[in-house]
PDB file of N, CA and C in Angstrom:
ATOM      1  N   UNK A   1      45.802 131.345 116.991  1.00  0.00           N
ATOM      2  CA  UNK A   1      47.064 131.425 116.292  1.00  0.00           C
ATOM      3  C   UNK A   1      48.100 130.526 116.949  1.00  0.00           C
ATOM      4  N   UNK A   2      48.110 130.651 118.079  1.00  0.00           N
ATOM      5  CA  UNK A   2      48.868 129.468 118.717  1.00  0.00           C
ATOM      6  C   UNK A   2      48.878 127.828 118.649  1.00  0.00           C
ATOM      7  N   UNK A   3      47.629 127.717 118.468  1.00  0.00           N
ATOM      8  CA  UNK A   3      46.987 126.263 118.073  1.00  0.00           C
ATOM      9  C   UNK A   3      47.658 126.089 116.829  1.00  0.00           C
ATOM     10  N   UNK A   4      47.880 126.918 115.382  1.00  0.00           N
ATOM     11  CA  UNK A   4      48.731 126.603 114.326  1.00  0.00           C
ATOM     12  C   UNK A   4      50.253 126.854 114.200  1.00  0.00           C
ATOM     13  N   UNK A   5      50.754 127.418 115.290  1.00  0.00           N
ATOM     14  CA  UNK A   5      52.116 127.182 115.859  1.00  0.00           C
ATOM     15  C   UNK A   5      52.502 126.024 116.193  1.00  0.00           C
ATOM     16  N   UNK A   6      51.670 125.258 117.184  1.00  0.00           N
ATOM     17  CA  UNK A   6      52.056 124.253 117.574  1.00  0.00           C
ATOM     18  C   UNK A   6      51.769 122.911 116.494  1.00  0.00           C
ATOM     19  N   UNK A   7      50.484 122.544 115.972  1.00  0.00           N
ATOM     20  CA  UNK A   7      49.932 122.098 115.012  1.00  0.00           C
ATOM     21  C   UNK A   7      51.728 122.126 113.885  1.00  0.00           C
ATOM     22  N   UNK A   8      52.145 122.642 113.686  1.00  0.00           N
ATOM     23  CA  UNK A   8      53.375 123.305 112.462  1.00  0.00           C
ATOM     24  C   UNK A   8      54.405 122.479 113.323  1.00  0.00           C
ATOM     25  N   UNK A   9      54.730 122.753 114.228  1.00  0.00           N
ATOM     26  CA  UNK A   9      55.721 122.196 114.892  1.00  0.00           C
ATOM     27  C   UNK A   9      55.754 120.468 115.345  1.00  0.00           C
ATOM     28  N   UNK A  10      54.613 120.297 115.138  1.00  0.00           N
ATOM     29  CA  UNK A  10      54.262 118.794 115.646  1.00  0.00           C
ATOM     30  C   UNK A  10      54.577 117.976 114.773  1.00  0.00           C
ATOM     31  N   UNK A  11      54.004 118.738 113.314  1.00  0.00           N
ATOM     32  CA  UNK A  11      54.444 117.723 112.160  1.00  0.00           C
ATOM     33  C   UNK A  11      56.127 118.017 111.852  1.00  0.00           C
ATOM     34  N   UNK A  12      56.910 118.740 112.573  1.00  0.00           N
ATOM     35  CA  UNK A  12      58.116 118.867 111.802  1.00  0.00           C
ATOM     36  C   UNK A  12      58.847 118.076 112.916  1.00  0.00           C
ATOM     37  N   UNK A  13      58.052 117.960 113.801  1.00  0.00           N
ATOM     38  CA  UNK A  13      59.104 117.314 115.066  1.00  0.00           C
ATOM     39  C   UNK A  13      59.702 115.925 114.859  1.00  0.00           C
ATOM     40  N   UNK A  14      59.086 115.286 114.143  1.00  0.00           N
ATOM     41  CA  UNK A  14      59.124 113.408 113.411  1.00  0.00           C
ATOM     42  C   UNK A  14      60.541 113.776 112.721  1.00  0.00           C
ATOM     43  N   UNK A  15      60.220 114.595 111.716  1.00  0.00           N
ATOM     44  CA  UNK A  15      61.692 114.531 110.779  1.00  0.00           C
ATOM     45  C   UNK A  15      62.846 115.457 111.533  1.00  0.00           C
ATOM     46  N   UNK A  16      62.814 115.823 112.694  1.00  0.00           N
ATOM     47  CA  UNK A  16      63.887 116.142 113.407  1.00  0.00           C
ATOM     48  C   UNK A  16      64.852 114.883 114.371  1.00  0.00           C
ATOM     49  N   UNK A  17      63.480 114.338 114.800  1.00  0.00           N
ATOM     50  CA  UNK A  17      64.473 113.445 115.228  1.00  0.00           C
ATOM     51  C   UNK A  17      64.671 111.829 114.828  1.00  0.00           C
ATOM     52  N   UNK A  18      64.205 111.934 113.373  1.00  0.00           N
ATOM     53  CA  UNK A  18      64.486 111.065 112.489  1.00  0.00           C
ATOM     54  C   UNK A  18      66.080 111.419 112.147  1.00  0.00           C
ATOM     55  N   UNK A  19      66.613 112.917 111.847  1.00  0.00           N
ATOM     56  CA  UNK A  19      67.561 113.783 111.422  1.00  0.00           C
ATOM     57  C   UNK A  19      68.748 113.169 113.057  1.00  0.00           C
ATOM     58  N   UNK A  20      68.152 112.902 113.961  1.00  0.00           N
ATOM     59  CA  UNK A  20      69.258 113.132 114.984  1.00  0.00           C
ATOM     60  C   UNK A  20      69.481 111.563 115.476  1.00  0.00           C
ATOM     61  N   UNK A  21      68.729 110.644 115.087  1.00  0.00           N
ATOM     62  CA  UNK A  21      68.589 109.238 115.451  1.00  0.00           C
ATOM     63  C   UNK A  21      70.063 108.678 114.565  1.00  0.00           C
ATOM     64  N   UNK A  22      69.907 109.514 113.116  1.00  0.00           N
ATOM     65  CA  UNK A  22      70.508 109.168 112.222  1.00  0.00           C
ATOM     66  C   UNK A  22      72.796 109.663 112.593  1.00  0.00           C
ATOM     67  N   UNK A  23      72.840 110.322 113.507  1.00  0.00           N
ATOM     68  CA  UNK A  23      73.580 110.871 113.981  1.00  0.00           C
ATOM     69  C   UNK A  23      73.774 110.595 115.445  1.00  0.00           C
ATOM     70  N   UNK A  24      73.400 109.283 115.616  1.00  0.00           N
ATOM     71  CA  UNK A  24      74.544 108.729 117.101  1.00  0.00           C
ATOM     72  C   UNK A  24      75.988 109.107 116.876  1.00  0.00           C
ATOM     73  N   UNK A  25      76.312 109.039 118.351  1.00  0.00           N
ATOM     74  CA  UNK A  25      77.631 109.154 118.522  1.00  0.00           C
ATOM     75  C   UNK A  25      78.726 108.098 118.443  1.00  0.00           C
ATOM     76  N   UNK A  26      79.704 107.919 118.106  1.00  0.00           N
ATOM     77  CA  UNK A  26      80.754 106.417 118.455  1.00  0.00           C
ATOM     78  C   UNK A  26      82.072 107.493 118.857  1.00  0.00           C
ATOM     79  N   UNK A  27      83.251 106.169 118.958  1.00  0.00           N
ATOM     80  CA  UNK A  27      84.396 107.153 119.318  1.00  0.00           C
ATOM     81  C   UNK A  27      85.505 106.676 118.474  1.00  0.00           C
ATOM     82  N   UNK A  28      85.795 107.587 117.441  1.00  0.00           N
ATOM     83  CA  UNK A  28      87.186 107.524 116.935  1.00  0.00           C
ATOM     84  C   UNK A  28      87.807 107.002 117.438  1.00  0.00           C
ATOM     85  N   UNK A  29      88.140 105.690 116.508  1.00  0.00           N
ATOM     86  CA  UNK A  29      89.500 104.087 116.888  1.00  0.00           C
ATOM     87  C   UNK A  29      90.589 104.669 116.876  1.00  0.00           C
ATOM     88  N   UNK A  30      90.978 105.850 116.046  1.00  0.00           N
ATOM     89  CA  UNK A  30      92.572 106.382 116.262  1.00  0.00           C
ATOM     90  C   UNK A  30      92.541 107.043 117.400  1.00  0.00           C
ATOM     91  N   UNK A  31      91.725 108.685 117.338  1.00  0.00           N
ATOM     92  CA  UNK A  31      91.853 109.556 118.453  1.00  0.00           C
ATOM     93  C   UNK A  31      91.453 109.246 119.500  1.00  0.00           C
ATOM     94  N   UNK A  32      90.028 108.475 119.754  1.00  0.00           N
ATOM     95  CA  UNK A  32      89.395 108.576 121.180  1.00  0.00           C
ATOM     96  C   UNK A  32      88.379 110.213 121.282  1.00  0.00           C
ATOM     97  N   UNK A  33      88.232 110.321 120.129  1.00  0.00           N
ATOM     98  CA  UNK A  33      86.930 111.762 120.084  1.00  0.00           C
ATOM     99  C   UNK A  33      85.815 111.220 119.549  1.00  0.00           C
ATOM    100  N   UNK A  34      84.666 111.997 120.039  1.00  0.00           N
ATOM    101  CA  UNK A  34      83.260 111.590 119.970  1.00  0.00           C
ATOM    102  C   UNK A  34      83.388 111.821 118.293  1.00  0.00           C
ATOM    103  N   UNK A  35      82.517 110.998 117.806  1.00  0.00           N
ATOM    104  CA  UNK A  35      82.423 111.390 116.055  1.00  0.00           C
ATOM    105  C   UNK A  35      81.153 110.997 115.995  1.00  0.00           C
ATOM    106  N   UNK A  36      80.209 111.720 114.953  1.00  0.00           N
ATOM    107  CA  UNK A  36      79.150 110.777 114.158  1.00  0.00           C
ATOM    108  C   UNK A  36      78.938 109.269 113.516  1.00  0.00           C
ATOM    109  N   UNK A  37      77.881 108.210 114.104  1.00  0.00           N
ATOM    110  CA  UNK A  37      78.053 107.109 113.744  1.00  0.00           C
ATOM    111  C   UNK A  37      78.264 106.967 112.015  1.00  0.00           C
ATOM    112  N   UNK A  38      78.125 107.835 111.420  1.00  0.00           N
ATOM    113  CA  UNK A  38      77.838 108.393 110.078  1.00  0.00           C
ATOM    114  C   UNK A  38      78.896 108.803 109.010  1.00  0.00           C
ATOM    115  N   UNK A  39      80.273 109.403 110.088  1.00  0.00           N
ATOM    116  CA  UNK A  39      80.532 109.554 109.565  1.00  0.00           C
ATOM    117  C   UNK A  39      81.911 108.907 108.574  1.00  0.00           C
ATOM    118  N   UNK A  40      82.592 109.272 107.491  1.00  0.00           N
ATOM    119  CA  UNK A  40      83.365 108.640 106.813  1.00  0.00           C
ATOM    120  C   UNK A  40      85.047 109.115 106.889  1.00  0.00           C
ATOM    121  N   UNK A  41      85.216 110.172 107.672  1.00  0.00           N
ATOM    122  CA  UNK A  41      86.621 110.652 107.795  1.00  0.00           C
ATOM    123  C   UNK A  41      86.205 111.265 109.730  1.00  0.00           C
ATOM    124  N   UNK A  42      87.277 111.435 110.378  1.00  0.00           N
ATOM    125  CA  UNK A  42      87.069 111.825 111.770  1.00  0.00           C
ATOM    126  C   UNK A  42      87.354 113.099 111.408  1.00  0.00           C
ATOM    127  N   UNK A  43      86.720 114.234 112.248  1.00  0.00           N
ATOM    128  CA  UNK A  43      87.283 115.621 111.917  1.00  0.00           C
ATOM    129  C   UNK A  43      88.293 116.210 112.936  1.00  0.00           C
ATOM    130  N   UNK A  44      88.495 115.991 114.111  1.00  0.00           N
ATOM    131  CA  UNK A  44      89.224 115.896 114.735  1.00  0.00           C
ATOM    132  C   UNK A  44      91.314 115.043 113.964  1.00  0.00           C
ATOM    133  N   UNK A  45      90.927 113.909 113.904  1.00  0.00           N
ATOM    134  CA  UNK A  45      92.731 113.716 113.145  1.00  0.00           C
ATOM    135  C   UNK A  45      92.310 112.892 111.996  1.00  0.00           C
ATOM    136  N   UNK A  46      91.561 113.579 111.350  1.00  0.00           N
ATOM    137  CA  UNK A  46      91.426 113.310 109.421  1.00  0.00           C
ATOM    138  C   UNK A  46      91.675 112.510 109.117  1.00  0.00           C
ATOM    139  N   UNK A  47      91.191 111.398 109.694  1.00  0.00           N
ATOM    140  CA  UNK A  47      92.055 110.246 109.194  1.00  0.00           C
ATOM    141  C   UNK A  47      90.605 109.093 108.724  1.00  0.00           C
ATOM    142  N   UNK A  48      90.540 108.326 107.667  1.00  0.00           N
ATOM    143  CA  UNK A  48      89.667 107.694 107.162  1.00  0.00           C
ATOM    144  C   UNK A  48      89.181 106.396 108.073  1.00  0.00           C
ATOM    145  N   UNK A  49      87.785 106.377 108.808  1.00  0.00           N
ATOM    146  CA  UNK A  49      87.491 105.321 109.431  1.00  0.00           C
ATOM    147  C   UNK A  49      87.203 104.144 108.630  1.00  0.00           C
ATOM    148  N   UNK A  50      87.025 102.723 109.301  1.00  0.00           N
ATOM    149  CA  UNK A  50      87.003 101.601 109.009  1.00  0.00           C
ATOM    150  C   UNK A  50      85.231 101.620 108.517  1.00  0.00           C
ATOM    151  N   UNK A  51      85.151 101.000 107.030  1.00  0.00           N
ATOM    152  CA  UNK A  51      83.968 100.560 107.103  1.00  0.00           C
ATOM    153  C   UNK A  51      83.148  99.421 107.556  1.00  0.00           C
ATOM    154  N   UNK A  52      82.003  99.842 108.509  1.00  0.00           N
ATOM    155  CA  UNK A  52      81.853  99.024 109.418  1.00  0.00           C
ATOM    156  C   UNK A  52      80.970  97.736 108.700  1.00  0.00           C
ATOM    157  N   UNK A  53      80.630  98.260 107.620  1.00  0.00           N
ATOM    158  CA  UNK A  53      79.555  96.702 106.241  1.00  0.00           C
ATOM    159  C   UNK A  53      80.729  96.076 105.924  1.00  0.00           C
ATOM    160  N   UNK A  54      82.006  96.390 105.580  1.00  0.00           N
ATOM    161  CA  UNK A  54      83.040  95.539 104.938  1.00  0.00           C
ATOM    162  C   UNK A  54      83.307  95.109 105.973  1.00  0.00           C
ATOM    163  N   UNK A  55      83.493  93.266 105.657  1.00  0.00           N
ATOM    164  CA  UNK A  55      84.256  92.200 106.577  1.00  0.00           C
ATOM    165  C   UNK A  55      85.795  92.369 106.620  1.00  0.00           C
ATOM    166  N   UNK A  56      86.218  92.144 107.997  1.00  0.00           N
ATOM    167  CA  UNK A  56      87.690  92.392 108.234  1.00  0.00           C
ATOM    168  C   UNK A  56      87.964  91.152 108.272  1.00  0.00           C
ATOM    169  N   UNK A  57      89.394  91.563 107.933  1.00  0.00           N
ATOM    170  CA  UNK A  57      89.917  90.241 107.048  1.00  0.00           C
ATOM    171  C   UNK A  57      90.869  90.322 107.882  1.00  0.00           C
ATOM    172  N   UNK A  58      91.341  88.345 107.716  1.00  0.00           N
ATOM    173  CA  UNK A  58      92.115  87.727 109.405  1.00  0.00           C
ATOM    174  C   UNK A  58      93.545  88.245 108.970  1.00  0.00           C
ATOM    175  N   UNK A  59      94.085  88.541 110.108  1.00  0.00           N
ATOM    176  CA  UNK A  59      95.678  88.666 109.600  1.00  0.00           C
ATOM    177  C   UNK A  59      96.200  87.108 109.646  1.00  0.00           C
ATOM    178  N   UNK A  60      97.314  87.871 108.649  1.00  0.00           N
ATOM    179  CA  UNK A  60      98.153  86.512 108.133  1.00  0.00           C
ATOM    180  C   UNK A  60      99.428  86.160 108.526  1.00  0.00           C
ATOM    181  N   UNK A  61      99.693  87.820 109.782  1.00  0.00           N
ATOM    182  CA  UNK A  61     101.015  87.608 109.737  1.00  0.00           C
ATOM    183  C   UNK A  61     101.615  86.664 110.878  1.00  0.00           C
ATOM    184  N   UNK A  62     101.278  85.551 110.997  1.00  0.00           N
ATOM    185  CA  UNK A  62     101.537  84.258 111.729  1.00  0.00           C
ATOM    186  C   UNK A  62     102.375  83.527 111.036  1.00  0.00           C
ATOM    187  N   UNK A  63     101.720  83.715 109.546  1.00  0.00           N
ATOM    188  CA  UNK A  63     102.697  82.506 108.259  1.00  0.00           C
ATOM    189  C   UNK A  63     103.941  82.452 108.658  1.00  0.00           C
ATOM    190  N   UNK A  64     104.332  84.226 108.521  1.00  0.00           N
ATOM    191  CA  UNK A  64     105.921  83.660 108.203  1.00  0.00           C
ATOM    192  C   UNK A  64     106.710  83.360 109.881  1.00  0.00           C
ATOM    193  N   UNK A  65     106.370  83.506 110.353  1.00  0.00           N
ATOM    194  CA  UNK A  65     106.578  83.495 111.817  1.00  0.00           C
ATOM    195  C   UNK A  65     106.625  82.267 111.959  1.00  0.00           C
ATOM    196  N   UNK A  66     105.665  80.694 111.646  1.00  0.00           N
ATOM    197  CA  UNK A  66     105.793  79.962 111.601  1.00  0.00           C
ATOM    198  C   UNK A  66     106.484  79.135 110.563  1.00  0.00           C
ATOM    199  N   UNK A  67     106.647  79.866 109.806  1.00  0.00           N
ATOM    200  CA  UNK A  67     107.560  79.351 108.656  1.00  0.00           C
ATOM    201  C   UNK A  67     108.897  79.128 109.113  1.00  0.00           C
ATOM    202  N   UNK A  68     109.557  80.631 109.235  1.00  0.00           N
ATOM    203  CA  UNK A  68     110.559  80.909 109.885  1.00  0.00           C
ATOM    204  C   UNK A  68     111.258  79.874 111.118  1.00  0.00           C
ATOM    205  N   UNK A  69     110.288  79.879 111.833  1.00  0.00           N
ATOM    206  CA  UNK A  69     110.806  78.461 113.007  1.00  0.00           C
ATOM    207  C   UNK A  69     110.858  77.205 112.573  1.00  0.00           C
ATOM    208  N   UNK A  70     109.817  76.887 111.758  1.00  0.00           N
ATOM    209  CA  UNK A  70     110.180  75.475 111.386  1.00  0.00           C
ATOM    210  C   UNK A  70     111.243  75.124 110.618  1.00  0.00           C
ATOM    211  N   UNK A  71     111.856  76.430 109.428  1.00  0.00           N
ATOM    212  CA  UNK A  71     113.122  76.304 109.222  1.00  0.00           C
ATOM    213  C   UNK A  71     114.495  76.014 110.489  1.00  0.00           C
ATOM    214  N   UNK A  72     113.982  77.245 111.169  1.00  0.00           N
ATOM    215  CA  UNK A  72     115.336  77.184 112.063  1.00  0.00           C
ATOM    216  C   UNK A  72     115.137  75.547 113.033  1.00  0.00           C
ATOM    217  N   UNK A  73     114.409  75.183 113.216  1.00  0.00           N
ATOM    218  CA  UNK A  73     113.610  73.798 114.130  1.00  0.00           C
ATOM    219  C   UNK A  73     115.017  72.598 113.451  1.00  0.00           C
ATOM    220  N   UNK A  74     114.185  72.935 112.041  1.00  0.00           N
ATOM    221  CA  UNK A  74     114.506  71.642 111.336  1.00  0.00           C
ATOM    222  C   UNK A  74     116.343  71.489 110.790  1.00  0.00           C
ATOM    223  N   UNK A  75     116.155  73.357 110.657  1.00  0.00           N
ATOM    224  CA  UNK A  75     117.954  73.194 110.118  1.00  0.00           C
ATOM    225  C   UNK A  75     119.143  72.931 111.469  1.00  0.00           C
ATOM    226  N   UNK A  76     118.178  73.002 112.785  1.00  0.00           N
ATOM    227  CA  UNK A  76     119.048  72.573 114.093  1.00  0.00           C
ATOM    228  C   UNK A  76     119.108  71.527 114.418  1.00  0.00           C
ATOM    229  N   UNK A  77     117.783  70.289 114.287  1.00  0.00           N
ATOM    230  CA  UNK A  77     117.966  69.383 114.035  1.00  0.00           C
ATOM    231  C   UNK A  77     118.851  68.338 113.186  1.00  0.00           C
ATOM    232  N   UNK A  78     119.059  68.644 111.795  1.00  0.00           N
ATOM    233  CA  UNK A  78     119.357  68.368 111.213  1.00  0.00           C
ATOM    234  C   UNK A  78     121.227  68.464 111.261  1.00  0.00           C
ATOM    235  N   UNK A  79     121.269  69.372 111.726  1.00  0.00           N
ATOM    236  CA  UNK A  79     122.947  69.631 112.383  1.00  0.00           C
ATOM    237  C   UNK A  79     123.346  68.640 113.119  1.00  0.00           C
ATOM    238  N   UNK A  80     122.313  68.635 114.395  1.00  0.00           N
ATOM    239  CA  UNK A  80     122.390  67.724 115.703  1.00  0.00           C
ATOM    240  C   UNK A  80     122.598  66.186 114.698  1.00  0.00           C
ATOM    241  N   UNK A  81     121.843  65.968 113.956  1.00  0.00           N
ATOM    242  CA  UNK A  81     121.959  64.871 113.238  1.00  0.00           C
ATOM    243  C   UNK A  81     123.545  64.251 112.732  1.00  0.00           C
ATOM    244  N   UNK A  82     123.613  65.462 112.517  1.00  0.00           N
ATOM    245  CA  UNK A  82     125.207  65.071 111.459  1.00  0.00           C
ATOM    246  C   UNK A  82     125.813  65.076 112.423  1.00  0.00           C
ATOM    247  N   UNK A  83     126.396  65.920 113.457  1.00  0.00           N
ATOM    248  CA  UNK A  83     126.875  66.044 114.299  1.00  0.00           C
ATOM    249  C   UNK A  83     127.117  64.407 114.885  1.00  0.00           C
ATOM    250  N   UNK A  84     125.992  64.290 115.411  1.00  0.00           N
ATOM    251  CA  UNK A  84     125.952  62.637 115.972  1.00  0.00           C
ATOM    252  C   UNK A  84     126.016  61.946 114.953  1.00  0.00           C
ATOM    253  N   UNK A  85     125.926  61.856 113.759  1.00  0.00           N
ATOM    254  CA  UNK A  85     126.614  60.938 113.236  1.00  0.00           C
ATOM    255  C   UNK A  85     127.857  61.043 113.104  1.00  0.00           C
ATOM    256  N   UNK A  86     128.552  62.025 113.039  1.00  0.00           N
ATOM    257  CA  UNK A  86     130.164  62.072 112.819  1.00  0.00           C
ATOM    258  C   UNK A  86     130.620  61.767 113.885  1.00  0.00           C
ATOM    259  N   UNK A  87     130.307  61.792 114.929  1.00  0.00           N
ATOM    260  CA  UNK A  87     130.618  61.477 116.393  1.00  0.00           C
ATOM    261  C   UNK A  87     130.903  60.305 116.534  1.00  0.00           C
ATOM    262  N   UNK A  88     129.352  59.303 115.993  1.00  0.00           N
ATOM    263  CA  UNK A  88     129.534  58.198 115.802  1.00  0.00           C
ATOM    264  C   UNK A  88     131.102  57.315 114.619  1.00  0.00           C
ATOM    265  N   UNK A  89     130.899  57.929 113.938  1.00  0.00           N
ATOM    266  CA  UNK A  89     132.036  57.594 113.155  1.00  0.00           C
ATOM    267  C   UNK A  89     133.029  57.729 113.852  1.00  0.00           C
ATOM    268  N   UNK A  90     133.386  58.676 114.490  1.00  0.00           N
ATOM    269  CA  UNK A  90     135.181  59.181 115.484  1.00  0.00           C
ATOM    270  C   UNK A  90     135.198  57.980 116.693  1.00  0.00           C
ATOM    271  N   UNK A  91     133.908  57.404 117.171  1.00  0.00           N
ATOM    272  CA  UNK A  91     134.040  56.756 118.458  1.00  0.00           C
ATOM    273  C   UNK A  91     134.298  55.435 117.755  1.00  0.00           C
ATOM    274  N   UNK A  92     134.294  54.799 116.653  1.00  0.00           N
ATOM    275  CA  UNK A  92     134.166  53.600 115.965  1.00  0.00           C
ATOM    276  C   UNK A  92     135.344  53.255 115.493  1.00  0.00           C
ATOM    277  N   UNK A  93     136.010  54.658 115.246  1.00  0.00           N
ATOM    278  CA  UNK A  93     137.209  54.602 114.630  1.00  0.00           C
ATOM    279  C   UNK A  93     138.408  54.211 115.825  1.00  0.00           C
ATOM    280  N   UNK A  94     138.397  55.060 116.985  1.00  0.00           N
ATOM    281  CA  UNK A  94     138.995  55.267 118.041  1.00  0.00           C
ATOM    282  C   UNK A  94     138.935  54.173 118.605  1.00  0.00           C
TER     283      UNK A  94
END
């Protein structure tokens, strides 16, 4: 009888830890708590993880940052410009 105890258990042992392979651990990017590699919300602070098949997409927020300066670059320049030219005009005159 023991021989079909174990025999029973041998074949169920494959799909157990087929069941637990499937259930690594990672660590919640918000909290820092152990979670299932599996899973789709953290249970700890409920909050929806990143899917890890979808490509992350580059941030953009450089644009206006560089936008922004090359305005201010060019509209200081462009002062300095006039500036020295009117300068020039007052010293020509004088």
């Amino acid at each position: 009888m023991n021989r079909a105890v174990a025999c029973i258990t041998n074949l169920t042992l494959p799909a157990r830890h087929a069941k637990y392979k499937l259930m690594n651990m990672q660590t919640c990017p918000y909290c820092k708590e152990k979670i299932y590699s599996n899973a789709l919300v953290c249970r700890y602070c409920k909050r929806e993880l990143p899917d890890p098949t979808r490509p992350r997409m580059r941030s953009m927020n450089w644009v206006p940052a560089v936008l922004a300066t090359a305005i201010i670059v060019s509209g200081s320049a462009f002062i300095a410009y006039e500036f020295l030219k009117e300068r020039r005009n007052w010293v020509d005159r004088g």
